[in-house]
C-alpha atoms as a PDB file:
ATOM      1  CA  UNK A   1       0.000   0.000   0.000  1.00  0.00           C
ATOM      2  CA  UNK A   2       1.158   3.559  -0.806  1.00  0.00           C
ATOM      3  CA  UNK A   3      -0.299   6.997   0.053  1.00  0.00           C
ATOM      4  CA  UNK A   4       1.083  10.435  -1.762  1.00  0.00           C
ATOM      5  CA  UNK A   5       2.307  13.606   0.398  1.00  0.00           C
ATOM      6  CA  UNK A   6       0.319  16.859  -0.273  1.00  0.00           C
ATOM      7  CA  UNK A   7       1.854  19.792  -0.498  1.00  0.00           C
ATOM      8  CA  UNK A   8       0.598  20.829   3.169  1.00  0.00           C
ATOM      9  CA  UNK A   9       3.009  17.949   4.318  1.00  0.00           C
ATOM     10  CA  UNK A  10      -0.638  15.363   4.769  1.00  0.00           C
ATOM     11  CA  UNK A  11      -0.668  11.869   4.332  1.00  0.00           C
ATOM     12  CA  UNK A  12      -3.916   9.752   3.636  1.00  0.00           C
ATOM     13  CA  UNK A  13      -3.615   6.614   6.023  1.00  0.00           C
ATOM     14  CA  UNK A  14      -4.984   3.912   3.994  1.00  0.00           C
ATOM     15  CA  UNK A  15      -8.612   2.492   5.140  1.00  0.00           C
ATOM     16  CA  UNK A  16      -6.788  -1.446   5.357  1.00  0.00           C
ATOM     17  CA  UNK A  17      -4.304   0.369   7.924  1.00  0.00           C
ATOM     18  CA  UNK A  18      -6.840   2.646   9.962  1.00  0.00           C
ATOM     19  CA  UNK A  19      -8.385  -0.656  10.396  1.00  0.00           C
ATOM     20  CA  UNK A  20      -5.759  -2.622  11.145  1.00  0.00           C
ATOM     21  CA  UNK A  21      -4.522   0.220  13.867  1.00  0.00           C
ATOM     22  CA  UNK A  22      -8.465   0.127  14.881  1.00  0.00           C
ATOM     23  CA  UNK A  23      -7.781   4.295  13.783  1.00  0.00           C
ATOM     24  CA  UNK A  24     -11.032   6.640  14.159  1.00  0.00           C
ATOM     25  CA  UNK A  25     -11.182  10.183  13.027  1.00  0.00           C
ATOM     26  CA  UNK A  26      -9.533  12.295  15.094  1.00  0.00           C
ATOM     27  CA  UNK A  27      -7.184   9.710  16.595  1.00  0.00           C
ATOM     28  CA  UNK A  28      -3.741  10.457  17.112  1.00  0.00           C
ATOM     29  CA  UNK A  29      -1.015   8.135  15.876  1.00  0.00           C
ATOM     30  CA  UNK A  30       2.726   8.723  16.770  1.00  0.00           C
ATOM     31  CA  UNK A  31       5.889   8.114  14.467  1.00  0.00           C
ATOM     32  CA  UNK A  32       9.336   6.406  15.708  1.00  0.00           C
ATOM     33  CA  UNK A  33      12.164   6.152  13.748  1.00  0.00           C
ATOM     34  CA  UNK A  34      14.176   3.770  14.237  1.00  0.00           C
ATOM     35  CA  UNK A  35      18.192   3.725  13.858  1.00  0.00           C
ATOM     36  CA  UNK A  36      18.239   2.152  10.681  1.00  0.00           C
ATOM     37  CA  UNK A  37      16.303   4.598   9.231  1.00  0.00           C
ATOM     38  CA  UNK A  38      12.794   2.340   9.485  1.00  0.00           C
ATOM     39  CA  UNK A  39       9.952   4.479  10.994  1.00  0.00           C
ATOM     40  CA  UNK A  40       6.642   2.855  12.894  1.00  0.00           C
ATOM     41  CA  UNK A  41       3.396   4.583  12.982  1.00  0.00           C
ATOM     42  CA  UNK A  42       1.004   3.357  15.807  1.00  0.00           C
ATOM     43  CA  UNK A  43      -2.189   4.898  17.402  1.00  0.00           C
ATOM     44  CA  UNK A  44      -1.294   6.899  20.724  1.00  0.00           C
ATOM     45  CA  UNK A  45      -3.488   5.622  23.052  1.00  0.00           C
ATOM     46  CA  UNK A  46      -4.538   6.840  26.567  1.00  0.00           C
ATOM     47  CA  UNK A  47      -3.080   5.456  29.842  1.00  0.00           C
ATOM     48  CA  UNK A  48      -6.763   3.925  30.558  1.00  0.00           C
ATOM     49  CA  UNK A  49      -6.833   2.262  27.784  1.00  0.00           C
ATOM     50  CA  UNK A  50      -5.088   0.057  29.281  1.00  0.00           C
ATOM     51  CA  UNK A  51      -7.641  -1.015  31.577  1.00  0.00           C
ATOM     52  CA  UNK A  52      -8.569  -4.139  31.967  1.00  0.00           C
ATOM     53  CA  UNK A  53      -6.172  -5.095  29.285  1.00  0.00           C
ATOM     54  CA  UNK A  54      -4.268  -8.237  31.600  1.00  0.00           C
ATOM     55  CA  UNK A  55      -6.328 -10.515  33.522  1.00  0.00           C
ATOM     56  CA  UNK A  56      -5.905 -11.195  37.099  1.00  0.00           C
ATOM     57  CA  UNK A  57      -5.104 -15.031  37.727  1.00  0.00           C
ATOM     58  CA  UNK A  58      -5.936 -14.637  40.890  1.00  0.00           C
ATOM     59  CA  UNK A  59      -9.234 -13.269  42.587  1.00  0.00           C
ATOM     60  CA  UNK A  60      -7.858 -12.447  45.705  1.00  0.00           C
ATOM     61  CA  UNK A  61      -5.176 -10.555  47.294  1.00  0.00           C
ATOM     62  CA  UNK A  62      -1.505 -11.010  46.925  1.00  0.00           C
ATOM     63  CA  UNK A  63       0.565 -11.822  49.788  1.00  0.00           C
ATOM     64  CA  UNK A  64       4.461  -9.985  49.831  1.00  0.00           C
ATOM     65  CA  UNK A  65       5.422 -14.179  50.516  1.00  0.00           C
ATOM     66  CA  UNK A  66       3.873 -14.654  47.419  1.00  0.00           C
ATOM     67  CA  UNK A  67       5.402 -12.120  45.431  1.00  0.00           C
ATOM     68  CA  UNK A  68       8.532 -12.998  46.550  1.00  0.00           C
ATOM     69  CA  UNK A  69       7.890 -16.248  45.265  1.00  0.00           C
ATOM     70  CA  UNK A  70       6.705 -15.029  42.063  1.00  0.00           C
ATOM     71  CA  UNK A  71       9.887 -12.740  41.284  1.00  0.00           C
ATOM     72  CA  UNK A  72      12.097 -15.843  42.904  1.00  0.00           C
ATOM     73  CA  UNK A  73      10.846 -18.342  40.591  1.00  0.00           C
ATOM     74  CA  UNK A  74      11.006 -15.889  37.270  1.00  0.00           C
ATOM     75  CA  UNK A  75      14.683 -14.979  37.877  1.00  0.00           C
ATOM     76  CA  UNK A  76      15.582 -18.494  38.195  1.00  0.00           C
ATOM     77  CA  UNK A  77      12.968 -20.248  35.115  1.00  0.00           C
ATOM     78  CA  UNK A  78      11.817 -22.892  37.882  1.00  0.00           C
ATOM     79  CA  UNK A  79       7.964 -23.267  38.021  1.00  0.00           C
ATOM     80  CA  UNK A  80       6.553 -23.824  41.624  1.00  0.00           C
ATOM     81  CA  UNK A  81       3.352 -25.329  42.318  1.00  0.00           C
ATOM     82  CA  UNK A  82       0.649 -22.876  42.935  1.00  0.00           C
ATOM     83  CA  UNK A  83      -0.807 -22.604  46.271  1.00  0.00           C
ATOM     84  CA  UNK A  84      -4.360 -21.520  46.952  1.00  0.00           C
END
């Protein structure tokens, strides 16, 4: 796909990529550009947005044992039986 640059400096975002970005009107995207020269458009999205995004596997509290647990057995790759 392929979109010409007016002379006010505007691009058209193709409809297969506004849909693929899930763009609306008025949405804002941001550009990064990459050291080798590459450059990434995606949609800027609000912090709450993110809402609700990851699951909780757990419907309760976490204890700080448990954490500890947690962060002990992802540094090391060893699984640990789940208590609950």
């Amino acid at each position: 796909m392929e979109s010409a640059l007016t002379v006010k400096g505007q691009l058209t975002v193709p409809k297969a990529i506004r849909d693929h970005l899930g763009l609306k009107p008025r949405d804002r995207v941001k550009f990064f550009v990459h050291p080798n020269g590459t450059v990434v458009l995606l949609p800027k999205r609000p912090a709450r947005a993110l809402r609700g995004m990851l699951k909780s596997r757990l419907n309760r509290p976490v204890s700080i044992e448990e954490m500890n647990e947690a962060i002990a057995e992802g540094a090391s790759g060893v699984k640990r039986a789940v208590r609950r």
